[in-house]
N, C-alpha and C. Protein backbone atom coordinates (compact mmCIF):
# COMPACT_ATOMS: atom_id res chain seq x y z
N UNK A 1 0.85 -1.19 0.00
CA UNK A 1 0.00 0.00 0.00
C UNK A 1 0.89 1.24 0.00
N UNK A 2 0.96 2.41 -0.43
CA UNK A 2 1.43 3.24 -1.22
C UNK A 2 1.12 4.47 0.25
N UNK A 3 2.57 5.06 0.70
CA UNK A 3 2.64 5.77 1.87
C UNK A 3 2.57 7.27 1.25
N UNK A 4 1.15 8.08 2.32
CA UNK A 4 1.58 9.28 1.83
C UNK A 4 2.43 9.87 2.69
N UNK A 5 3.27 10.41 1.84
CA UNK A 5 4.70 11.00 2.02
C UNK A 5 4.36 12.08 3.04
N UNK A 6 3.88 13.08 2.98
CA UNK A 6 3.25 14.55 3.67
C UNK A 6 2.72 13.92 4.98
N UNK A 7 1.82 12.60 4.55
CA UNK A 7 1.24 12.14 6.54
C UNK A 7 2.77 11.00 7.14
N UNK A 8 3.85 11.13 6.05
CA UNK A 8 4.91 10.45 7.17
C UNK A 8 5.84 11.35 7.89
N UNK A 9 5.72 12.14 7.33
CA UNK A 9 6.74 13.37 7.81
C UNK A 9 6.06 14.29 8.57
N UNK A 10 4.74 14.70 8.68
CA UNK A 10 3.90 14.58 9.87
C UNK A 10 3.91 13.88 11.07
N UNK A 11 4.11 12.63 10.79
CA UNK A 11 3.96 11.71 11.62
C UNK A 11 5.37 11.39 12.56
N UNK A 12 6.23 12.29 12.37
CA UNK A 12 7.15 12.57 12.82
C UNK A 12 7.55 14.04 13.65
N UNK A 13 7.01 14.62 13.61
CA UNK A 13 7.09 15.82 14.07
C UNK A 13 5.53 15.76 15.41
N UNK A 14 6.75 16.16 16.42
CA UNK A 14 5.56 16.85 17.46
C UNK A 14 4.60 17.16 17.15
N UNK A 15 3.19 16.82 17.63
CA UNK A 15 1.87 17.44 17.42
C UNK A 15 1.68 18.71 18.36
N UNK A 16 1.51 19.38 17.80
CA UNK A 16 1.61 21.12 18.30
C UNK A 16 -0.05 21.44 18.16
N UNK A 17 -0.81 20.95 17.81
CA UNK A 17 -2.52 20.99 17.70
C UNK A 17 -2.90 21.41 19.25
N UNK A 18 -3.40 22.27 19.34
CA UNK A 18 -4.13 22.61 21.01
C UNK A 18 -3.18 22.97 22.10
N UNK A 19 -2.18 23.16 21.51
CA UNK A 19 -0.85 23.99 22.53
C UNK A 19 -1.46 24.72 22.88
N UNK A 20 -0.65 25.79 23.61
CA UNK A 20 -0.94 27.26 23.60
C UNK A 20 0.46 27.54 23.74
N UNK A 21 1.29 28.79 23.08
CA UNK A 21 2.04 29.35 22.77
C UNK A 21 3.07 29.32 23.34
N UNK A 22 3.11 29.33 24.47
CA UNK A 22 4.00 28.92 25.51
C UNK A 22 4.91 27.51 25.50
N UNK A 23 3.66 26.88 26.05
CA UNK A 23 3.85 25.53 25.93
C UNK A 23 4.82 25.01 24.52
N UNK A 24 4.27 25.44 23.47
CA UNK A 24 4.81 25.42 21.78
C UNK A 24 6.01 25.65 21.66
N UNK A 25 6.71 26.57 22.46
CA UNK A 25 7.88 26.94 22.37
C UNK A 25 8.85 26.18 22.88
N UNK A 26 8.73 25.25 24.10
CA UNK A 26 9.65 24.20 24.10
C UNK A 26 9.44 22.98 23.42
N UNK A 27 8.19 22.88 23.04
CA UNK A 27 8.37 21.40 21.93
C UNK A 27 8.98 21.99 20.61
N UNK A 28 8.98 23.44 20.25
CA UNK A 28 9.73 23.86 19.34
C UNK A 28 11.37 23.74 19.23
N UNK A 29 11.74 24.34 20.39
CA UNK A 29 12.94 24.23 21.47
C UNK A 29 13.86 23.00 20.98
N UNK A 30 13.32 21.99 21.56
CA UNK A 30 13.36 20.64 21.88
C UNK A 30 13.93 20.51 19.94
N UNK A 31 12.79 20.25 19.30
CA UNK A 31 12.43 20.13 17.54
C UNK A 31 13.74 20.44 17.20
N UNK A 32 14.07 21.75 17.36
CA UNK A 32 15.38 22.72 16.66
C UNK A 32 16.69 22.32 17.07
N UNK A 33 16.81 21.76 18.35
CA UNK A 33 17.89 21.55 18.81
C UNK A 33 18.34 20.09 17.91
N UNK A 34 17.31 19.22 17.70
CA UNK A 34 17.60 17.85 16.93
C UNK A 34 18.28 18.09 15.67
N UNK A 35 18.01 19.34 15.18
CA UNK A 35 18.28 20.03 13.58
C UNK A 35 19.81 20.67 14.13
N UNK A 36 19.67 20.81 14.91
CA UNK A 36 21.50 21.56 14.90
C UNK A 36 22.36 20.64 15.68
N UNK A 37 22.03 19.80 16.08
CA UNK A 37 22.43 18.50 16.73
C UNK A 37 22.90 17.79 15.08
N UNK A 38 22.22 17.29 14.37
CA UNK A 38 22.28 16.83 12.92
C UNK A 38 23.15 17.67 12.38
N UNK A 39 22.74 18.86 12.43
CA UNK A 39 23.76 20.23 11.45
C UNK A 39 25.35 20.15 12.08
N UNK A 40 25.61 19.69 13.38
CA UNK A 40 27.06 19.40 14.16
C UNK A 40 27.43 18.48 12.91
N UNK A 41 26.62 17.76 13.10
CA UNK A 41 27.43 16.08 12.58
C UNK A 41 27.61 16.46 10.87
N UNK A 42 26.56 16.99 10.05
CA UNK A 42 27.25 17.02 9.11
C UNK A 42 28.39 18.00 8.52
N UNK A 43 28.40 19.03 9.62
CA UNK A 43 29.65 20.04 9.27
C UNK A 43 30.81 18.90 9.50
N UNK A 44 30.81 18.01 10.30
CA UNK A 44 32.08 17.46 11.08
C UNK A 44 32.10 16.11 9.71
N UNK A 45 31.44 15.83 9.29
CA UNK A 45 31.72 14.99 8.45
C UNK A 45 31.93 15.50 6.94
N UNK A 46 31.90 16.44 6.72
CA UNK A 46 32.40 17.16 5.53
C UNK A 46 33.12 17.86 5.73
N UNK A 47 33.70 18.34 7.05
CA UNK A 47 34.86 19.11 7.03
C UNK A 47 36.44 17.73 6.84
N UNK A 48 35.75 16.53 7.42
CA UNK A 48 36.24 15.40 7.53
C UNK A 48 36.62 15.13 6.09
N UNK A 49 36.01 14.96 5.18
CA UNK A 49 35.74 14.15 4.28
C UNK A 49 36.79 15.01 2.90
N UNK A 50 36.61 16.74 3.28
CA UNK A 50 37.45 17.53 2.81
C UNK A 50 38.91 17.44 2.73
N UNK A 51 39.25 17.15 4.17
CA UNK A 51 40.66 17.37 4.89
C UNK A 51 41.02 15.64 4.82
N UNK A 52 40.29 14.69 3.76
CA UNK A 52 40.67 13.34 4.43
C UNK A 52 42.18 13.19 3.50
N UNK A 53 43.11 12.86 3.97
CA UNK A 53 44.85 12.87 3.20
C UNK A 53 45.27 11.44 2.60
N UNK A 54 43.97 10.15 3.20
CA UNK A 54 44.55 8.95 2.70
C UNK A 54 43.25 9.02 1.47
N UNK A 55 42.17 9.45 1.51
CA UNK A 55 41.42 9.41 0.32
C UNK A 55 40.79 10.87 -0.14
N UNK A 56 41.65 11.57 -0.35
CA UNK A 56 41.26 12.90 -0.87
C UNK A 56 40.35 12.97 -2.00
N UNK A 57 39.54 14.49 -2.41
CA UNK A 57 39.13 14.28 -3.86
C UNK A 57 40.09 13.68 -4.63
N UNK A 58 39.16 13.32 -5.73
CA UNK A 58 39.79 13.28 -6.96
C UNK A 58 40.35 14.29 -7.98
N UNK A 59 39.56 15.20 -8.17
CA UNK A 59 39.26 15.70 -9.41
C UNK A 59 38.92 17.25 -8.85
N UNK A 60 38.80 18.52 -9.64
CA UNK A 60 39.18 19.79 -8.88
C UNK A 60 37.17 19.58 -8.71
N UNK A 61 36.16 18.89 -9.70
CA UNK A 61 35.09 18.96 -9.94
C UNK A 61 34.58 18.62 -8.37
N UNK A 62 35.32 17.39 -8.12
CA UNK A 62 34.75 16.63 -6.54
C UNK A 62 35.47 17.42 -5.20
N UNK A 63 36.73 18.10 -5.56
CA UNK A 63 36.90 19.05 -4.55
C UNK A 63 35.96 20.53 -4.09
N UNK A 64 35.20 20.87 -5.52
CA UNK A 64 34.40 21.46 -5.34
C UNK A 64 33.23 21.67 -4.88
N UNK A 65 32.43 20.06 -5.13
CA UNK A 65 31.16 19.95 -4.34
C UNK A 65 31.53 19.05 -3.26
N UNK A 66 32.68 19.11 -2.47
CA UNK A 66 33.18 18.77 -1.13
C UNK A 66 32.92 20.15 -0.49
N UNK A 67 33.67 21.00 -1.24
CA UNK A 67 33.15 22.17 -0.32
C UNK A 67 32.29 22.65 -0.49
N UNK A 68 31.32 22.81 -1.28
CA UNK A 68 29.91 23.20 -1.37
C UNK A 68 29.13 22.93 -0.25
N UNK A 69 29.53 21.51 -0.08
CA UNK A 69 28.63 20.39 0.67
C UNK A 69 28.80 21.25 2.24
N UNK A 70 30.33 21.64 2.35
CA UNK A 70 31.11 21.94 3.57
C UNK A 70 30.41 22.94 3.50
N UNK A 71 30.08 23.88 3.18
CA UNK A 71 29.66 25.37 3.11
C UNK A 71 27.95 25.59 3.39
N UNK A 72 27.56 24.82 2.73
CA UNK A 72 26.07 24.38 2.76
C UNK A 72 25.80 23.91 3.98
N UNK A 73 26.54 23.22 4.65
CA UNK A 73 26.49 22.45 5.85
C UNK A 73 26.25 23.98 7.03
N UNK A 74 27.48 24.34 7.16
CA UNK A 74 27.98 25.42 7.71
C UNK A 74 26.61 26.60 7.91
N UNK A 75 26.45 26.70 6.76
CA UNK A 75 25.37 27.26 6.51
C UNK A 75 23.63 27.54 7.13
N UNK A 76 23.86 26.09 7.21
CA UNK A 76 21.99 25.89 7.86
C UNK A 76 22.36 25.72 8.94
N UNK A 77 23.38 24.64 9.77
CA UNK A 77 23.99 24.90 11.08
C UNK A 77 23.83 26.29 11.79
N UNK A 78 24.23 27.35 11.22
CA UNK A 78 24.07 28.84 11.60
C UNK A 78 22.25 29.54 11.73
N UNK A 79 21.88 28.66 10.48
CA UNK A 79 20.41 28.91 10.69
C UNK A 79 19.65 28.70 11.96
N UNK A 80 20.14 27.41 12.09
CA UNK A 80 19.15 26.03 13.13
C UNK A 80 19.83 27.02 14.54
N UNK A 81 20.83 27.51 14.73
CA UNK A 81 21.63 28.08 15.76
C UNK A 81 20.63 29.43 15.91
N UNK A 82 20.32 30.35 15.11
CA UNK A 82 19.60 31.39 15.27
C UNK A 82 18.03 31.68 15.67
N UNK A 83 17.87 30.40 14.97
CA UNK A 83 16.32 29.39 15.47
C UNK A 83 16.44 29.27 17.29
N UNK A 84 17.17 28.63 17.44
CA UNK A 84 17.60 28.34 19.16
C UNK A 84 17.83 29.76 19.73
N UNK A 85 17.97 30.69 18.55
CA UNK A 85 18.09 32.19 19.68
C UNK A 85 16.81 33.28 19.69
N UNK A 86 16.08 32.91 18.31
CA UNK A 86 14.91 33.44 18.15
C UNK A 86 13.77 32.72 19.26
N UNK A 87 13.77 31.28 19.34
CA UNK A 87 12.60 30.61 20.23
C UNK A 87 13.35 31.47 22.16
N UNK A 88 14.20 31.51 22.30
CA UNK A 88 14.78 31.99 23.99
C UNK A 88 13.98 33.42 23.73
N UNK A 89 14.06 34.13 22.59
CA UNK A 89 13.63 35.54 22.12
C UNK A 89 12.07 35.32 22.73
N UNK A 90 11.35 34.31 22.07
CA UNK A 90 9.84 34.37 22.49
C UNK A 90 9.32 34.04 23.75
N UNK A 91 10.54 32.98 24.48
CA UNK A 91 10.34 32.68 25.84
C UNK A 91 10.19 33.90 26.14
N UNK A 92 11.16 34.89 26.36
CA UNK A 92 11.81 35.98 26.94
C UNK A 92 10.23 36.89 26.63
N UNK A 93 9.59 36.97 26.09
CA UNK A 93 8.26 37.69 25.48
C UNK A 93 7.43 36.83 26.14
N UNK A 94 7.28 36.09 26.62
CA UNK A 94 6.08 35.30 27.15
C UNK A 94 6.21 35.39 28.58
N UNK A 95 7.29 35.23 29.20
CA UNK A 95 7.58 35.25 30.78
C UNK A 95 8.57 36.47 30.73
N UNK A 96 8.95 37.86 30.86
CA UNK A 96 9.39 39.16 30.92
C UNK A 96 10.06 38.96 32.03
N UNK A 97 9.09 38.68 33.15
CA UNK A 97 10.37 38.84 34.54
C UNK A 97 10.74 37.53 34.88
N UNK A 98 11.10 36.90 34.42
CA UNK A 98 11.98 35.32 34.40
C UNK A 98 13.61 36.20 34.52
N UNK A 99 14.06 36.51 35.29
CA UNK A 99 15.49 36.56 35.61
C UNK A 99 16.63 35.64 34.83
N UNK A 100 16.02 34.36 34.94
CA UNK A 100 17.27 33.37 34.53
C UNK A 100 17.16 33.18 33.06
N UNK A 101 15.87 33.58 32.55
CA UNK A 101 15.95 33.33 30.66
C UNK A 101 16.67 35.25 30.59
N UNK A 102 16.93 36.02 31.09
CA UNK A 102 17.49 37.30 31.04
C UNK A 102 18.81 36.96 30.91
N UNK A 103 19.01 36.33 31.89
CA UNK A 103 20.42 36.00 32.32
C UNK A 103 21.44 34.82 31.34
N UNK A 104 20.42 34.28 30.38
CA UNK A 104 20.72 33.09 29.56
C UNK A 104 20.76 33.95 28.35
N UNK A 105 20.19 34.92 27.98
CA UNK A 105 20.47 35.58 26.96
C UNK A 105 21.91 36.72 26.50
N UNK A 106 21.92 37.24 27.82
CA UNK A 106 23.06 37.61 28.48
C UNK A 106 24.80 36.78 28.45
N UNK A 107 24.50 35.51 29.11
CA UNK A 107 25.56 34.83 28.80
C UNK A 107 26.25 34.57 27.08
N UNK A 108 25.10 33.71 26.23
CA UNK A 108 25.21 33.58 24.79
C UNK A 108 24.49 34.20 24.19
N UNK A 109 24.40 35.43 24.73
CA UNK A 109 24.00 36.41 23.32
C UNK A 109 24.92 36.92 22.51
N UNK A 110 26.12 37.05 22.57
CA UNK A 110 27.43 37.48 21.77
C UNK A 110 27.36 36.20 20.74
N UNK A 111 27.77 35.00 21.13
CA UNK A 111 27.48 33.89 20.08
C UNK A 111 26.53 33.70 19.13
N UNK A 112 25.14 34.13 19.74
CA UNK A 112 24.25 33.76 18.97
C UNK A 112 24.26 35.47 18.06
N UNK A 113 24.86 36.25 17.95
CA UNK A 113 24.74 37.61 17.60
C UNK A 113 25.67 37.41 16.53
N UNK A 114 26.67 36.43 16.52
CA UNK A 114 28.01 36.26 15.75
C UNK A 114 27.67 35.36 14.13
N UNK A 115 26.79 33.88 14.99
CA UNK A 115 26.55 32.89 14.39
C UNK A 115 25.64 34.12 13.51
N UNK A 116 24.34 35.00 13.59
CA UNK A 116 23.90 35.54 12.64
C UNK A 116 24.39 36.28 11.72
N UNK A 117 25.46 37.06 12.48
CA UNK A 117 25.87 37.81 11.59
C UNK A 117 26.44 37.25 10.24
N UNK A 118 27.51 36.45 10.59
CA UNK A 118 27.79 35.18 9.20
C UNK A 118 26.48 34.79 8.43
N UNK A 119 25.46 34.38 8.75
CA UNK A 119 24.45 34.09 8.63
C UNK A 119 24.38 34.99 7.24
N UNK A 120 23.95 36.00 7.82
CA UNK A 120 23.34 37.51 6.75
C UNK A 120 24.56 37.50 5.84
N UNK A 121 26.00 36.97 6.06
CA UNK A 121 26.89 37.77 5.25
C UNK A 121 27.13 36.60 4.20
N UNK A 122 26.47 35.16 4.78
CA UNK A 122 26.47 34.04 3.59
C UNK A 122 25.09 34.55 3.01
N UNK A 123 23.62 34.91 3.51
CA UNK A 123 23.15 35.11 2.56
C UNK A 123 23.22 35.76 2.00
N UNK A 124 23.81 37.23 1.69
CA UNK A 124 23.53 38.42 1.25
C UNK A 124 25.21 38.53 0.66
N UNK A 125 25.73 38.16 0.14
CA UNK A 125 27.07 38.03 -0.43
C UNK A 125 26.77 39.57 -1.79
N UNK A 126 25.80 39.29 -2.42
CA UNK A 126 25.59 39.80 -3.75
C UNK A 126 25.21 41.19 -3.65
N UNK A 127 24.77 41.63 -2.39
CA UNK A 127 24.44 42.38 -1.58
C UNK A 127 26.00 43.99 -0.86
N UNK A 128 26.93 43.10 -0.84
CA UNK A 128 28.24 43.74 -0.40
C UNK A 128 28.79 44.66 -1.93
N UNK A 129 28.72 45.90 -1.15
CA UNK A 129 29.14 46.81 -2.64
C UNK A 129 30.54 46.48 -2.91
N UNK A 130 31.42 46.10 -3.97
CA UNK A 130 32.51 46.11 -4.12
C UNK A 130 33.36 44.59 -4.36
N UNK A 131 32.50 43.73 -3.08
CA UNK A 131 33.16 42.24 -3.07
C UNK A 131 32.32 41.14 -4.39
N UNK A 132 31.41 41.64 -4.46
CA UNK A 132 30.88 41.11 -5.39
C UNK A 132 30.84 39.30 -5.04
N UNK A 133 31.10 38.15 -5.52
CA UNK A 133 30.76 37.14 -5.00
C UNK A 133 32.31 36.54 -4.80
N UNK A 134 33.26 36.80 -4.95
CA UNK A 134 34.66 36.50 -4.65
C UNK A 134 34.75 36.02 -3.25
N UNK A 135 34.12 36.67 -2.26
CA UNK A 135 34.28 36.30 -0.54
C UNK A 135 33.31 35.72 -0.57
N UNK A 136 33.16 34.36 -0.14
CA UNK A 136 32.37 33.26 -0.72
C UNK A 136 32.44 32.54 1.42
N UNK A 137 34.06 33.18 1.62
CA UNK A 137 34.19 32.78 2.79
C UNK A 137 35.19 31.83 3.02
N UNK A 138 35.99 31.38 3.81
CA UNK A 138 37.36 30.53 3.76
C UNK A 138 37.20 29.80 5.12
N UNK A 139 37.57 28.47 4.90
CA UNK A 139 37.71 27.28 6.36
C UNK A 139 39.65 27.14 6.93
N UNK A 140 39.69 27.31 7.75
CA UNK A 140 41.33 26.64 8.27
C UNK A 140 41.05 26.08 9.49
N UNK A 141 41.10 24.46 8.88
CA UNK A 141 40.43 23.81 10.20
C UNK A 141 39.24 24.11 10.67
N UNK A 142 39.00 24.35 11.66
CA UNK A 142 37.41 24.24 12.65
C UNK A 142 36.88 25.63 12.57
N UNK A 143 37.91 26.42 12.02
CA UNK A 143 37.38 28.02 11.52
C UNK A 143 36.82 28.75 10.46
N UNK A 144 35.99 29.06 10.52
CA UNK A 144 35.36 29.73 9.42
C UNK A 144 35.11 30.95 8.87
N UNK A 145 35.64 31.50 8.15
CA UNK A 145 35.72 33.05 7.88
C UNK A 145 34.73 33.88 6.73
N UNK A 146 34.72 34.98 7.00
CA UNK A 146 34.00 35.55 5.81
C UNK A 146 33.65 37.04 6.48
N UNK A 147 33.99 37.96 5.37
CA UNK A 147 33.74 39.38 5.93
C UNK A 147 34.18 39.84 7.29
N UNK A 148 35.53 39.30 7.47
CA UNK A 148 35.94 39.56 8.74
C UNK A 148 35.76 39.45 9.91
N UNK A 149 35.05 38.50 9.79
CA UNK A 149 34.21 38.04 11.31
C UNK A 149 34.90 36.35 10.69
N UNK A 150 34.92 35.52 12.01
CA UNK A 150 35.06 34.29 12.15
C UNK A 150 34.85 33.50 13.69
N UNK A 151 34.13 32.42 12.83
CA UNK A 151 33.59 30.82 14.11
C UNK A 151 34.35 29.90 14.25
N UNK A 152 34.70 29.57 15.63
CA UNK A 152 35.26 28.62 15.47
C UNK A 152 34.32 26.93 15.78
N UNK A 153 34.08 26.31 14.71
CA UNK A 153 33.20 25.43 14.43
C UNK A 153 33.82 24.35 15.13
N UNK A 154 33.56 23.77 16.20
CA UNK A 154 34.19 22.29 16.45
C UNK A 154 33.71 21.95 17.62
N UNK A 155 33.96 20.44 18.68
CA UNK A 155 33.66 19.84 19.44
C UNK A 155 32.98 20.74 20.84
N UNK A 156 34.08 21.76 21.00
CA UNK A 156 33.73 22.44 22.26
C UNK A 156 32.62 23.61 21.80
N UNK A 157 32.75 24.11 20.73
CA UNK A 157 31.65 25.11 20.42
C UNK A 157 30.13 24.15 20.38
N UNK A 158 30.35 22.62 19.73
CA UNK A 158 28.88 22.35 20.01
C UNK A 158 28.28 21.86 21.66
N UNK A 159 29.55 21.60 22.39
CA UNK A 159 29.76 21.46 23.52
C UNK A 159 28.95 22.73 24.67
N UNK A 160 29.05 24.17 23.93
CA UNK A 160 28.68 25.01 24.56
C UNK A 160 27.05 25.58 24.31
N UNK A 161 26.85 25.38 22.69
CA UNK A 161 25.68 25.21 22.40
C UNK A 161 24.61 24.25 23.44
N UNK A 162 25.28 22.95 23.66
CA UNK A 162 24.62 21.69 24.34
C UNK A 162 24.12 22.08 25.99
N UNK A 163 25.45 22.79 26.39
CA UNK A 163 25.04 23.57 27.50
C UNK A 163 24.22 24.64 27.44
N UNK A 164 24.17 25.37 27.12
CA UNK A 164 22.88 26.38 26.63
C UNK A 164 21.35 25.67 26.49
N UNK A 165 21.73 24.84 26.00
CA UNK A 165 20.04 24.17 25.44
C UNK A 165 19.49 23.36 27.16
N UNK A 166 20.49 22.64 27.48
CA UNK A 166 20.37 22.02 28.98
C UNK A 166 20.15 22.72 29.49
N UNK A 167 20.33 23.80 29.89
CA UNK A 167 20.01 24.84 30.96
C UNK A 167 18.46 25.12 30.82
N UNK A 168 18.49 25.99 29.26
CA UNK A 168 16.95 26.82 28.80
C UNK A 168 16.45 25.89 29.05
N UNK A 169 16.32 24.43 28.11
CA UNK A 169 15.03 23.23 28.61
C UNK A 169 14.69 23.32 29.79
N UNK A 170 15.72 23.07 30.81
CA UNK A 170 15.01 22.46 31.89
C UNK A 170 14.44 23.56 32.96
N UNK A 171 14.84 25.09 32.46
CA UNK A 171 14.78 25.84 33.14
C UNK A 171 13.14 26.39 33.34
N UNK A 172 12.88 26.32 31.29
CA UNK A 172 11.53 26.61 30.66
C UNK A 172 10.30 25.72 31.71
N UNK A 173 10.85 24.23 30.86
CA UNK A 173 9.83 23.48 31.78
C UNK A 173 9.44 23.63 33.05
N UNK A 174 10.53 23.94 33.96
CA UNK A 174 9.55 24.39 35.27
C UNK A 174 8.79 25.76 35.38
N UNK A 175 9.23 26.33 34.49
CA UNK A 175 8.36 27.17 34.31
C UNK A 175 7.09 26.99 34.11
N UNK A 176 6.74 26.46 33.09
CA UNK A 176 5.47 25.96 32.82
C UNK A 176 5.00 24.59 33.78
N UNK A 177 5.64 23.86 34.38
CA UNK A 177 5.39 23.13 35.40
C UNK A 177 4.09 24.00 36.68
N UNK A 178 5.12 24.92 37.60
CA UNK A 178 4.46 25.99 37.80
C UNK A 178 3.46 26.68 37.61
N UNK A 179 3.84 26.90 36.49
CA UNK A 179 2.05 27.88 36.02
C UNK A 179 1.22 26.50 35.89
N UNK A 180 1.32 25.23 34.96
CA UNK A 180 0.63 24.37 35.67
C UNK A 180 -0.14 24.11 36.61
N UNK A 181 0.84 24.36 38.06
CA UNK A 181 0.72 23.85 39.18
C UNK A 181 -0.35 25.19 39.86
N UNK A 182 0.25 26.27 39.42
CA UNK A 182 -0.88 27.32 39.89
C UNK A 182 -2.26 27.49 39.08
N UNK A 183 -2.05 26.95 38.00
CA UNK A 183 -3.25 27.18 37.01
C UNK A 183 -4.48 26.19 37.90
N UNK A 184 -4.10 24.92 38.09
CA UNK A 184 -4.87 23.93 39.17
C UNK A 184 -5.39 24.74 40.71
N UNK A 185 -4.38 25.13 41.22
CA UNK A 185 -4.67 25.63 42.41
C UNK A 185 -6.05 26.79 42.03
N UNK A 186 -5.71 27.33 41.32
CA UNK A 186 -6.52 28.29 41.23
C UNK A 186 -8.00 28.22 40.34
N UNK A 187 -8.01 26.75 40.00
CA UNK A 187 -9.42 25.81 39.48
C UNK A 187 -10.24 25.52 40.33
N UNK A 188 -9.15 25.00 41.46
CA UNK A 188 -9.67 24.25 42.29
C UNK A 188 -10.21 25.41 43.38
N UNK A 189 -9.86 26.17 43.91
CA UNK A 189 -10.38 27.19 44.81
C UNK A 189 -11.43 28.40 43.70
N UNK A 190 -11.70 27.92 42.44
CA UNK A 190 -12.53 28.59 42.04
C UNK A 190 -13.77 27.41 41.96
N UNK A 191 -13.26 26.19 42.23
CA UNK A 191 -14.58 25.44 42.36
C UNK A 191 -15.01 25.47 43.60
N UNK A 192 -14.39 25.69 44.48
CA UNK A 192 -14.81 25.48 45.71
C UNK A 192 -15.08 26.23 46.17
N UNK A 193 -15.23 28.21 45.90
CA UNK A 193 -15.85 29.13 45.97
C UNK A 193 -16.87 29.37 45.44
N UNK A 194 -17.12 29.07 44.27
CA UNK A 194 -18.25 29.02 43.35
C UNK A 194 -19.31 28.18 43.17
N UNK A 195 -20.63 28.38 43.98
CA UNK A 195 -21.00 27.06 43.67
C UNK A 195 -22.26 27.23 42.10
N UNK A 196 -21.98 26.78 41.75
CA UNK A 196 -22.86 26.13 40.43
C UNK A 196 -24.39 25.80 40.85
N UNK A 197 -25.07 26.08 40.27
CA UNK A 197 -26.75 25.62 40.90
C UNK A 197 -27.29 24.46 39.65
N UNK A 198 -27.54 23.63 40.06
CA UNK A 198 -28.09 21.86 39.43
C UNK A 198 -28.83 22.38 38.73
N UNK A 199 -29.06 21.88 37.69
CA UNK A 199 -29.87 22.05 36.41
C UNK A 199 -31.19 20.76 37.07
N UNK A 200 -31.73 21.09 36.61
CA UNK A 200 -33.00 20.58 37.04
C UNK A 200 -34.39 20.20 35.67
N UNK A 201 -34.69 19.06 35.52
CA UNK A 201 -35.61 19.01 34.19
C UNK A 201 -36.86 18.85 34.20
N UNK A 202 -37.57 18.64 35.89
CA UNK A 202 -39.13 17.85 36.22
C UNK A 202 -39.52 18.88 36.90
N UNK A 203 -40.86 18.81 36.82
CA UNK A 203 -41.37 20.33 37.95
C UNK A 203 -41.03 19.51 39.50
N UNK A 204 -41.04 18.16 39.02
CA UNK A 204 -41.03 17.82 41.18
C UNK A 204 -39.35 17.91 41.36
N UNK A 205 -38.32 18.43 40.71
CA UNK A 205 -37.04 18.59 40.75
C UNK A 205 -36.21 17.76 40.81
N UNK A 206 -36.83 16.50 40.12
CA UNK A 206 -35.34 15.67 39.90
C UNK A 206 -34.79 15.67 38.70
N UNK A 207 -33.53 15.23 38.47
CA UNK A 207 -32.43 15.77 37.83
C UNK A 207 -33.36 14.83 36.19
């Protein structure tokens, strides 16, 4: 029987149906981090695959879409990274006096300010008066350059990312744990203040 494609790839992704906005943002959270978790591994395996000395390209054709691949990689990695700084952005809009998502923005906001900026300067190359498409951007090792700014791409940078995400997760969730926990409290002492009067369907008043 013949799979539709659109309900399998659905069928993979968090159901976000009847959230509320809040809530959405760490199953978003969560979602994005799997994508730059993936985006680690394939920078590291094409930066690999570039630099390999016992089976190098062949041909200047396969050295070229080695680095494409490398660049492309690099590329959405920075995306999925800005994603993880835009969703802390909406926390930060949903809970205002949360101290510790202040304080988390504070710590890696220079990083995540950096990772964009590359960002804008890989998309917008065509954009730079003068460079025209020549600065395309240059790797040495785990570094990555372009327009004078440079990342250093490797084990401990996703290392620090990983810490960042550990923190916000678990920090978010009790957040919403909380409001949870008060949202109940405050059901429950509205049921128990309020009383409701029985609906009634017979003139002799039974239910």
């Amino acid at each position: 029987m013949a799979t539709n494609p659109e309900r399998l790839i659905h069928a993979q992704i968090p159901l976000l149906s009847g959230k509320d906005k809040e809530t959405t943002a760490l199953a978003l959270l969560r979602f994005e981090m799997r994508k730059t978790r993936l985006q680690f591994r394939r920078v590291f395996e094409a930066r690999e695959a570039l630099e390999d000395k016992t089976e190098p390209p062949k041909t200047s054709e396969d050295f070229m879409n080695a680095q494409a691949m490398l660049f492309a990689d690099i590329h959405f990695l920075l995306v999925c990274l800005k994603k993880l700084d835009s969703i802390l952005h909406k926390m930060q809009k949903y809970f205002p006096e949360d101290s510790k998502l202040l304080e988390l923005r504070a710590r890696y906001g220079r990083v995540f300010d950096l990772c964009g900026d590359i960002r804008d300067d890989l998309e917008h190359i065509e954009d730079r008066p003068g460079r025209g498409v020549t600065d395309l951007g240059s790797t040495f090792g785990p570094v990555f350059q372009i327009n004078g700014k440079e990342l250093q791409i490797d084990y401990q940078f996703q290392a620090t990312i990983e810490a960042f995400y550990s923190e916000l997760q678990l920090h978010y969730d009790s957040i919403l744990t909380e409001r949870r926990k008060t949202a109940g409290e405050t059901h429950s002492w509205f049921k128990n203040v309020v009383r409701i009067p029985e609906i009634r369907n017979d003139k002799d008043g039974s239910l």
